[in-house]
Protein backbone atom coordinates (compact mmCIF):
# COMPACT_ATOMS: atom_id res chain seq x y z
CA UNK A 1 61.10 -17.33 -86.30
CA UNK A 2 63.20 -20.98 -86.36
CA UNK A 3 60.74 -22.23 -84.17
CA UNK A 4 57.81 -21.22 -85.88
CA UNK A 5 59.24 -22.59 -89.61
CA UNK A 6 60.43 -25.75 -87.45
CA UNK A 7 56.82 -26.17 -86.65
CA UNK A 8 55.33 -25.32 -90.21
CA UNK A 9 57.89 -28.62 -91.29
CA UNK A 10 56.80 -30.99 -88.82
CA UNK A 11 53.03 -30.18 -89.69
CA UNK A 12 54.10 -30.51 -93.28
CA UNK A 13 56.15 -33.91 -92.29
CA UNK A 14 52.80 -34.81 -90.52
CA UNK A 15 50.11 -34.39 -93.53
CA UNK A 16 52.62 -36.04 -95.90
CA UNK A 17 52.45 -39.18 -93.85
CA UNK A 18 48.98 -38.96 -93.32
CA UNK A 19 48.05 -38.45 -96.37
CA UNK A 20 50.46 -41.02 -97.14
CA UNK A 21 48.62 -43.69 -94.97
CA UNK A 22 45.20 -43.00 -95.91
CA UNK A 23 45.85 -43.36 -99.18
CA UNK A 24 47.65 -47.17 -98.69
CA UNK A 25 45.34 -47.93 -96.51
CA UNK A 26 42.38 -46.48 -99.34
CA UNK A 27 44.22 -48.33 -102.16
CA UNK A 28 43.86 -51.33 -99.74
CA UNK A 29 40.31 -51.59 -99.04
CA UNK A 30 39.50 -50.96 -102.54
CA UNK A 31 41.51 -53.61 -104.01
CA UNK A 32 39.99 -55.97 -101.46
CA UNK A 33 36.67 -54.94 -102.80
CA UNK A 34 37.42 -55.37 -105.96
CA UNK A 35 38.11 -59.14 -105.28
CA UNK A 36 35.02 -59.76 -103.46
CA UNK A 37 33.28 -58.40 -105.64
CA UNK A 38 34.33 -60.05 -108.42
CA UNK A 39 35.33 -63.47 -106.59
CA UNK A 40 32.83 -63.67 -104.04
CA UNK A 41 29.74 -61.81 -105.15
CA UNK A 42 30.32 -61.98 -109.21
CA UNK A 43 29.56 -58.62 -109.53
CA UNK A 44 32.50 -56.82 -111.63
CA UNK A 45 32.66 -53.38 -110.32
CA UNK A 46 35.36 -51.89 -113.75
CA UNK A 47 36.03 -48.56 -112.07
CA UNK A 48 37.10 -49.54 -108.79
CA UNK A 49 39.92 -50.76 -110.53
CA UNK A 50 40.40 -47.37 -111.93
CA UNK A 51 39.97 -45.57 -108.70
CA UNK A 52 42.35 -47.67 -106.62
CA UNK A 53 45.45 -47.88 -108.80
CA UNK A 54 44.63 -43.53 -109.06
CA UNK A 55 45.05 -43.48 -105.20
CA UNK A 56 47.88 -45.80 -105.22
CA UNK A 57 49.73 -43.28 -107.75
CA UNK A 58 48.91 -40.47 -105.35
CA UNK A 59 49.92 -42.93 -102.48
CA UNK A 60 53.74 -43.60 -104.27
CA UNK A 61 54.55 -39.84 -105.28
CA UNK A 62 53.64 -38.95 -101.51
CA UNK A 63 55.49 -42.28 -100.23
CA UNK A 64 58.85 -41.04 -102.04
CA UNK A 65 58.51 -37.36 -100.13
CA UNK A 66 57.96 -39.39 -96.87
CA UNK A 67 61.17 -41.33 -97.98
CA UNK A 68 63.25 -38.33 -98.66
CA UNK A 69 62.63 -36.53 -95.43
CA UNK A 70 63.03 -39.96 -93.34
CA UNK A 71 66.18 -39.99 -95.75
CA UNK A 72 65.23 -44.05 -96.05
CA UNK A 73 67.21 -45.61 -98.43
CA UNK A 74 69.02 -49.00 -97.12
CA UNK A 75 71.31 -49.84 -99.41
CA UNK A 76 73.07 -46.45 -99.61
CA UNK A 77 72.69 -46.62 -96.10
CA UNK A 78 74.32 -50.17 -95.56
CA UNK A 79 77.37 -48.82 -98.08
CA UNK A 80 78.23 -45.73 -95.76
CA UNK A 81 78.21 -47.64 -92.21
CA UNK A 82 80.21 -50.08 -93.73
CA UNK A 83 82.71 -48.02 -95.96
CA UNK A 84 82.88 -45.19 -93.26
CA UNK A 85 83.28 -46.86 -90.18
CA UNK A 86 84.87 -45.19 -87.74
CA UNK A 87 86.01 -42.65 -90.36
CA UNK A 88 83.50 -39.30 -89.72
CA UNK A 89 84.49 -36.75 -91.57
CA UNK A 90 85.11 -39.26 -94.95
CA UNK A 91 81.62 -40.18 -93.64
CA UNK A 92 80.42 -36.38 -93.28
CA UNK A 93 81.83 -35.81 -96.85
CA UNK A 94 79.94 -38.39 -98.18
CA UNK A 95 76.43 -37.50 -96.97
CA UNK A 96 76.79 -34.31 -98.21
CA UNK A 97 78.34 -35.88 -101.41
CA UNK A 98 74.74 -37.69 -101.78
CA UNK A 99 72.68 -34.75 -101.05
CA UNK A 100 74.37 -32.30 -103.34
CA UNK A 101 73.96 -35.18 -105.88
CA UNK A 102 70.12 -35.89 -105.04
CA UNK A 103 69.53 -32.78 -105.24
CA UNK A 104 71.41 -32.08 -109.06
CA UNK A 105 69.53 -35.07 -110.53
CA UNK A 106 66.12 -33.39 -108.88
CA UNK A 107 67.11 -30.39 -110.38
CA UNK A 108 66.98 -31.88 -113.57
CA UNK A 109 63.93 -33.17 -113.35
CA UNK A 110 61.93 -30.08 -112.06
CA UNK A 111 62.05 -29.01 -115.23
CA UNK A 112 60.39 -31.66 -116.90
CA UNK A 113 57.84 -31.89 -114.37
CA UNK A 114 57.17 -28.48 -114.87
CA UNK A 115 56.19 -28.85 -118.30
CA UNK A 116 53.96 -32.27 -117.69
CA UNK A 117 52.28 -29.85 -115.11
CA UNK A 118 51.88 -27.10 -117.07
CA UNK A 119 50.53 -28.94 -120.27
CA UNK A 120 47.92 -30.92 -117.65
CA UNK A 121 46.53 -27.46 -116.55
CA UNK A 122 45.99 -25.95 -120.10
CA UNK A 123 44.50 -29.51 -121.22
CA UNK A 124 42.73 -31.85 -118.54
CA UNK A 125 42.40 -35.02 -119.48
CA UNK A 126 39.52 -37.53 -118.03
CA UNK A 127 39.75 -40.91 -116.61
CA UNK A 128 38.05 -43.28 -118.96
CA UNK A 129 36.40 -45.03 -116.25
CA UNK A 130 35.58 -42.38 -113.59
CA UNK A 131 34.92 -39.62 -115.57
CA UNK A 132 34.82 -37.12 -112.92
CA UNK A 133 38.54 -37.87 -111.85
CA UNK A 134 41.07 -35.48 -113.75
CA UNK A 135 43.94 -37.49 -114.47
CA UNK A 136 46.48 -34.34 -115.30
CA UNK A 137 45.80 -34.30 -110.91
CA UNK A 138 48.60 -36.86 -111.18
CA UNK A 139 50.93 -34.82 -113.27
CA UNK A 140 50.34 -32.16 -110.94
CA UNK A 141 50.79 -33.72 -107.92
CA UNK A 142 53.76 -35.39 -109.30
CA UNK A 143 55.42 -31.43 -109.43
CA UNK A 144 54.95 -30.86 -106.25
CA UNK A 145 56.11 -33.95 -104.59
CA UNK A 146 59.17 -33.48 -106.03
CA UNK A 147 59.18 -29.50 -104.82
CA UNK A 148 58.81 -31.04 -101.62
CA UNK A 149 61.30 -33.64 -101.75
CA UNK A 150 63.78 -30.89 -102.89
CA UNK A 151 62.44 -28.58 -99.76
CA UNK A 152 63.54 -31.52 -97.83
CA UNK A 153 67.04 -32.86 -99.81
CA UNK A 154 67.54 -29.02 -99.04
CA UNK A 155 66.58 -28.75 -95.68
CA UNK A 156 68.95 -32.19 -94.77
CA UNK A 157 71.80 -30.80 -96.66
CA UNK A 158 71.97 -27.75 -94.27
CA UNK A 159 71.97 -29.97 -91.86
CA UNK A 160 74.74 -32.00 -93.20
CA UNK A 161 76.95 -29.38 -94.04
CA UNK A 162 76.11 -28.11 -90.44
CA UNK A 163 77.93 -31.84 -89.70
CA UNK A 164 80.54 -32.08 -91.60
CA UNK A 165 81.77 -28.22 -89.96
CA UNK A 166 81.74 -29.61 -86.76
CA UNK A 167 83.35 -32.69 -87.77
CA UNK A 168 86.19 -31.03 -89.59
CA UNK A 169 86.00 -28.41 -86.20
CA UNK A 170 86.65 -31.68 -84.26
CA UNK A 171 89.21 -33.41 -86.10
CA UNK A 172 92.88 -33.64 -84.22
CA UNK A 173 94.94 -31.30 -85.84
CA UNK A 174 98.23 -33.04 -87.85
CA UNK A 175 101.35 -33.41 -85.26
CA UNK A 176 99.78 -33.13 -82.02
CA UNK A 177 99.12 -36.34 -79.86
């Protein structure tokens, strides 16, 4: 059974980035037509405009679940090597510290979300431009980006706690040399 919801996450993990690199790469090409088409050509093309930034949004809710399971933030990152050098289990604490708060402030959120979603399924709203694109997608999409960023803050805090066991496990007991 572990193996078989380890595998369901890594194909999850997988169409996140994909769909997380099409969509760059989508937002890409249309921005550079947009400029040749405008620049080059003279041509002005309004709803590309319109389509690309769409994508892009789609692009940065799916970029911040990529970043939460890659658990990529630098600076945070930078702070605990250099605070917790050679100090694992204040170290330990701390990443489960973060996660426990990542996942409060989420928590707060969700609810919110929740409510954009539900109001953008009751009442779709149309893009101005491209008329055939729901915008309330985004507000939906937006809810479950963040369900999947707190699948992962979850599934990383396990793993942390898991950690920070075996650290405390491992730690020389007071008095003995």
């Amino acid at each position: 059974m572990k193996r078989f919801l380890q595998s369901i996450y890594r194909a999850v993990q997988s169409v996140e980035m994909n769909f997380s690199i099409i969509a760059m790469s989508l937002t890409t090409l249309l921005i550079c037509a947009t400029v040749i088409n405008r620049y080059v050509l003279h041509i002005e093309i309004m709803w590309l405009n319109d389509l690309a930034l769409y994508i892009f949004v789609f692009f940065m809710f799916t970029a911040f679940v990529v970043t939460a399971y890659r658990e990529g933030h630098i600076s945070i990152d930078i702070f605990r090597n250099r605070v917790f050098r050679n100090k694992p289990v204040g170290g330990a604490f701390y990443r489960v510290f973060l996660e426990v708060l990542s996942i409060g402030i989420l928590l707060i959120f969700l609810p919110v979300a929740y409510q954009f979603m539900d109001r953008a399924v009751k009442y779709p709203e149309y893009g101005t431009l491209l008329r055939w694109f729901n915008t309330s997608w985004l507000q939906i999409f937006l809810f479950v980006a963040l369900l999947l960023v707190l699948v992962h803050l979850l599934i990383i805090l396990r793993r942390d706690i898991g950690e920070l066991i075996r650290v405390l496990n491992n730690r020389p007991k007071a008095g003995r040399e």
